[in-house]
N, C-alpha and C. Protein backbone atom coordinates (compact mmCIF):
# COMPACT_ATOMS: atom_id res chain seq x y z
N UNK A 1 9.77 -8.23 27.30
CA UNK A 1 8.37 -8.46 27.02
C UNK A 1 8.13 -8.37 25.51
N UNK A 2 7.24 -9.63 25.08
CA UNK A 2 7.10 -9.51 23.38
C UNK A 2 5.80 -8.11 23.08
N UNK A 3 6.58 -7.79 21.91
CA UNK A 3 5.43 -5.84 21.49
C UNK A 3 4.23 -7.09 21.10
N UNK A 4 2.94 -6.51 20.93
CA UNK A 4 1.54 -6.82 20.63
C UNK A 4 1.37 -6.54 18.95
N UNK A 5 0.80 -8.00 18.33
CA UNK A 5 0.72 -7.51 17.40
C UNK A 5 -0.51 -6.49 16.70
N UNK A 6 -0.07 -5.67 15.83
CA UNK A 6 -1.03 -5.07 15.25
C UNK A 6 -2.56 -5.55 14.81
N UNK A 7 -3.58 -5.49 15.23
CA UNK A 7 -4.62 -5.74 14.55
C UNK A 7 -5.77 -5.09 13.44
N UNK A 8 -5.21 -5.06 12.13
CA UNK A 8 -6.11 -4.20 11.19
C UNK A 8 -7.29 -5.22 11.07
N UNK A 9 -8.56 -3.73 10.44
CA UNK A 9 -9.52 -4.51 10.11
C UNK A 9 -9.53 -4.74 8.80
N UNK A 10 -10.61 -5.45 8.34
CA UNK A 10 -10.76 -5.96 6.94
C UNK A 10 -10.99 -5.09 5.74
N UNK A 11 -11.58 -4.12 6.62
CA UNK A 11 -12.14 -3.40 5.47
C UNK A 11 -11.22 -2.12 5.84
N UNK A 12 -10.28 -1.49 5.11
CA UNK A 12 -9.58 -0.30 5.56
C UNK A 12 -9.65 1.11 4.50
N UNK A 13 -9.50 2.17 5.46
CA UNK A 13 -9.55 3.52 4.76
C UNK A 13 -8.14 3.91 4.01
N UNK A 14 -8.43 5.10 3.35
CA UNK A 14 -6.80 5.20 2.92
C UNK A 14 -5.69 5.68 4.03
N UNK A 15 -5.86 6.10 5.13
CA UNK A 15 -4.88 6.31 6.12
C UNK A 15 -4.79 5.19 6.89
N UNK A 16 -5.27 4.40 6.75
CA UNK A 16 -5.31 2.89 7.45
C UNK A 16 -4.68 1.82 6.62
N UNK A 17 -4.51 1.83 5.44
CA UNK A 17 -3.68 1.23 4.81
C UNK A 17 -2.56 2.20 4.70
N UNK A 18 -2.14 3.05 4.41
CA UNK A 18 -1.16 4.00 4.48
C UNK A 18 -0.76 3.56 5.78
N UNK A 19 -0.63 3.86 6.67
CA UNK A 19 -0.11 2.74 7.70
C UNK A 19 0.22 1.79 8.13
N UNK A 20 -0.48 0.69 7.06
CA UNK A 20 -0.34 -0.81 7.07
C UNK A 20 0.91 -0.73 6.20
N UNK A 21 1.10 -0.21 5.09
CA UNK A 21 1.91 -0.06 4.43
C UNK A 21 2.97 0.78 4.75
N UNK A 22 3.13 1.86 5.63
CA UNK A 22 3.96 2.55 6.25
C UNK A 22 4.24 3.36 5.48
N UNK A 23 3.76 4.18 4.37
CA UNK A 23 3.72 5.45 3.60
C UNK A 23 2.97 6.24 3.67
N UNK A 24 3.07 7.33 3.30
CA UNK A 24 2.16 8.69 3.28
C UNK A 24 0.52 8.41 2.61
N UNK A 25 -0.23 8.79 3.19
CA UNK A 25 -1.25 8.78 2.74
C UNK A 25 -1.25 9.66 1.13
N UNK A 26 -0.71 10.57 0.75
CA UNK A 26 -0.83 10.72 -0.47
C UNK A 26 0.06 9.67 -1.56
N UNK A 27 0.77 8.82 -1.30
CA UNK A 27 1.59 7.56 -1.85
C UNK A 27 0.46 7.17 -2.24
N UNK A 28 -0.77 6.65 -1.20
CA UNK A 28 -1.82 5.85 -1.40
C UNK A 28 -2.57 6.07 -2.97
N UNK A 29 -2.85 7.62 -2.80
CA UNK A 29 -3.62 8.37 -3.58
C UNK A 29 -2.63 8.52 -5.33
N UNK A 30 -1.60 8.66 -4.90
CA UNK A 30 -1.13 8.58 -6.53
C UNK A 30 -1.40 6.87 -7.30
N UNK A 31 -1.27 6.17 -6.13
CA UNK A 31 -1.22 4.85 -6.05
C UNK A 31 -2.54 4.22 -7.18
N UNK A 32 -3.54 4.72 -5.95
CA UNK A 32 -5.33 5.00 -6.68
C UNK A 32 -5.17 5.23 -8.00
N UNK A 33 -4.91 6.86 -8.35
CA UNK A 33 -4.72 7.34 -9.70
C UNK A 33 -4.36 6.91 -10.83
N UNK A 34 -3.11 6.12 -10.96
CA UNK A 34 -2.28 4.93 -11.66
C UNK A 34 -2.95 3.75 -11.66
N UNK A 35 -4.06 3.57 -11.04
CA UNK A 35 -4.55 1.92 -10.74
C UNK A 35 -3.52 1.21 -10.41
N UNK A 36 -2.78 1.37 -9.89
CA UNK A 36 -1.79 -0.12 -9.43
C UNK A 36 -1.62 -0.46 -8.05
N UNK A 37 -3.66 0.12 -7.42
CA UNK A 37 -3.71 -0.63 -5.94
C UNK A 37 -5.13 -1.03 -6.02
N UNK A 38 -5.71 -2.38 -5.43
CA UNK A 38 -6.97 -2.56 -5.29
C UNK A 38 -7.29 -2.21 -4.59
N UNK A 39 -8.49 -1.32 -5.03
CA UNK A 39 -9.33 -0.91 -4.11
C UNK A 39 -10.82 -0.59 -4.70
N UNK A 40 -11.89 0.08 -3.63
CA UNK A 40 -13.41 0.05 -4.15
C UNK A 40 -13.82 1.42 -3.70
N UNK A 41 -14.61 1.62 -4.15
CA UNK A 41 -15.54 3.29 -3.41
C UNK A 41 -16.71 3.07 -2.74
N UNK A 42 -17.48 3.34 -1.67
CA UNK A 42 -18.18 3.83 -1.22
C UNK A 42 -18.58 4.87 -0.95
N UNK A 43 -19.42 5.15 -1.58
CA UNK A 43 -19.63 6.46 -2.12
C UNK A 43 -18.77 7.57 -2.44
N UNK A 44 -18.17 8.13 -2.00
CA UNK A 44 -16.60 8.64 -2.30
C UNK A 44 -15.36 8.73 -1.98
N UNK A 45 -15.69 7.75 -1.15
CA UNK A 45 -14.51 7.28 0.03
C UNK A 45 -14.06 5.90 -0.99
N UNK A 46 -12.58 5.74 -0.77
CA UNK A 46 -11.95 4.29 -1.25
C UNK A 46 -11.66 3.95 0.24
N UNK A 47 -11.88 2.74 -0.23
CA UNK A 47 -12.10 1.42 0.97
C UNK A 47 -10.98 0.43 0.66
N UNK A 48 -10.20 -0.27 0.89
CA UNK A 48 -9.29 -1.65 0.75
C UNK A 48 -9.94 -2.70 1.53
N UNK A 49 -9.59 -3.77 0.58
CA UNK A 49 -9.27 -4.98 1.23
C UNK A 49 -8.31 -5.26 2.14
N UNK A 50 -8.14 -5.79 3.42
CA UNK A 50 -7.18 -5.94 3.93
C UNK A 50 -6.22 -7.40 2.91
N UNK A 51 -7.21 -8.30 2.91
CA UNK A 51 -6.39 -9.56 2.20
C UNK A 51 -6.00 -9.06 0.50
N UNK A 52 -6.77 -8.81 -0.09
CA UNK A 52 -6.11 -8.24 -1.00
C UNK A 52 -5.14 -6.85 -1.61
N UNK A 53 -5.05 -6.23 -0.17
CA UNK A 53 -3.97 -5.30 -0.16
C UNK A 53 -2.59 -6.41 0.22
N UNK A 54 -2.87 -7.21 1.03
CA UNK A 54 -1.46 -8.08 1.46
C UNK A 54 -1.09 -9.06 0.37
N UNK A 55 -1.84 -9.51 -0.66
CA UNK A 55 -1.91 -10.44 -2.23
C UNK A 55 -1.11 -9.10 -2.71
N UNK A 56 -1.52 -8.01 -2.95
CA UNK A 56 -0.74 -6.79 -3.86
C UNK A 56 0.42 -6.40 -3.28
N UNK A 57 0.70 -6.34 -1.92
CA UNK A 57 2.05 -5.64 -1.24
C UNK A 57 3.23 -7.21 -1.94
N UNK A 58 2.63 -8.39 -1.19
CA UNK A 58 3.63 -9.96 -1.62
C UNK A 58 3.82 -9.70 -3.08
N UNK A 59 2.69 -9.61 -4.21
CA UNK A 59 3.20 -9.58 -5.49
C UNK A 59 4.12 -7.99 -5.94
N UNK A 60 4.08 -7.26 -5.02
CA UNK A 60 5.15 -6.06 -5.83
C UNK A 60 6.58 -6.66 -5.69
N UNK A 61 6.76 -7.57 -4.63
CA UNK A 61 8.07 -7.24 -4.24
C UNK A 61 8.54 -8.90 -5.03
N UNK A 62 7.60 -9.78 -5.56
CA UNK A 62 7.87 -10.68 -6.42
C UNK A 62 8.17 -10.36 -8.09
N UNK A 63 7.27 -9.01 -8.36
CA UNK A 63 7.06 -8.53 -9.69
C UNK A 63 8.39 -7.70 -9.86
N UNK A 64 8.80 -6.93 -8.79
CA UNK A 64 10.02 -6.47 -9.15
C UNK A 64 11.28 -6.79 -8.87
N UNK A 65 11.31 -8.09 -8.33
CA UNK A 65 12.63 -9.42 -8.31
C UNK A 65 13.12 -8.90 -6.74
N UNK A 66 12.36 -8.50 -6.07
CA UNK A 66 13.01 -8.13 -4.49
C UNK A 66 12.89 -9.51 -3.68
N UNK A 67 13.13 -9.10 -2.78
CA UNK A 67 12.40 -10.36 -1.60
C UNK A 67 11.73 -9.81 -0.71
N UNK A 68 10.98 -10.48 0.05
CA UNK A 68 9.95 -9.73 1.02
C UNK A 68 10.74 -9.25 2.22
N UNK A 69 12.42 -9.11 2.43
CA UNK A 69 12.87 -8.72 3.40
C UNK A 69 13.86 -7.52 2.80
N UNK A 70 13.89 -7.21 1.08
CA UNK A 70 14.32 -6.36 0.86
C UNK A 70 14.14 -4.48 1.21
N UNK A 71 14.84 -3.93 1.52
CA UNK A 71 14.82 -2.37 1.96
C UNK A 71 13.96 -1.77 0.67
N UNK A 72 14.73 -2.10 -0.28
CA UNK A 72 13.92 -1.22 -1.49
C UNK A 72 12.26 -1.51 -2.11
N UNK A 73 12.18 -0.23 -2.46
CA UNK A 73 10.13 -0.40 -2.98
C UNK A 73 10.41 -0.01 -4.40
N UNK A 74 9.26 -0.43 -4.74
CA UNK A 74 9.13 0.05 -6.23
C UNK A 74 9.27 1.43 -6.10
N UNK A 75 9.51 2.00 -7.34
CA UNK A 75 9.62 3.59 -8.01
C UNK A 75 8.51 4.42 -7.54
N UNK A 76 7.19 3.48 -7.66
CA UNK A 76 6.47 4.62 -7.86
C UNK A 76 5.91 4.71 -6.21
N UNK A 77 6.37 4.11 -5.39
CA UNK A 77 6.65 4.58 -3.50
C UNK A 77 7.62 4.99 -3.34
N UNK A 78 8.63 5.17 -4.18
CA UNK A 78 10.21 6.20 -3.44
C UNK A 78 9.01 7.45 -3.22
N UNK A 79 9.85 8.35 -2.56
CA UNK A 79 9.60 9.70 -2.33
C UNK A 79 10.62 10.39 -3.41
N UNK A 80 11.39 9.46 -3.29
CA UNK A 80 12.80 10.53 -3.92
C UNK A 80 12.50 10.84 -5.32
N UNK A 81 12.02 9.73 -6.06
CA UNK A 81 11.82 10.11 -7.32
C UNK A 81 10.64 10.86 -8.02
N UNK A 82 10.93 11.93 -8.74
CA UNK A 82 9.97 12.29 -9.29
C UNK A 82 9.57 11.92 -10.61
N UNK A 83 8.20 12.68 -10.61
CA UNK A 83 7.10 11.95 -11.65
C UNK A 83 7.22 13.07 -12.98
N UNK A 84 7.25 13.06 -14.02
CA UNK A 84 7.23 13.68 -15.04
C UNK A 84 6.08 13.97 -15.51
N UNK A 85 5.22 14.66 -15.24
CA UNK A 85 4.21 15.20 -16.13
C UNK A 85 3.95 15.87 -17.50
């Protein structure tokens, strides 16, 4: 029997893209911090785009010469590596 596909909505929270993306919700949040994810606030909540979270996931893995079926993520989604403060 074929699995069902996932249906996100358009407008997503940060544990809802953290899921879409399959990382930790604090990934999300360093993510935020650095600016190198679109996103918006409502009132103090960040909100995503669903289409323009999937424009940003396609261009990481173009920006850093992967392919979209490659294992590896950018640096700043390893877990393994740490951040230098």
């Amino acid at each position: 029997m074929k699995a069902e596909r996932e249906v996100w909505p358009l407008v997503m929270t940060v544990h809802e893209v953290a899921q879409f993306l399959r990382c930790h919700p604090s990934t999300i949040y360093r993510l935020l911090k650095a600016g190198r994810i679109p996103a918006f606030k409502v009132g103090s909540d960040w909100r995503f785009n669903l289409e323009q979270i999937d424009k940003w996931r396609l261009a990481q893995s173009s920006d850093t010469g992967l392919s979209s079926s490659s294992a590896e993520i950018p640096s700043l989604l390893r877990p393994d590596k740490q951040r230098s403060s």
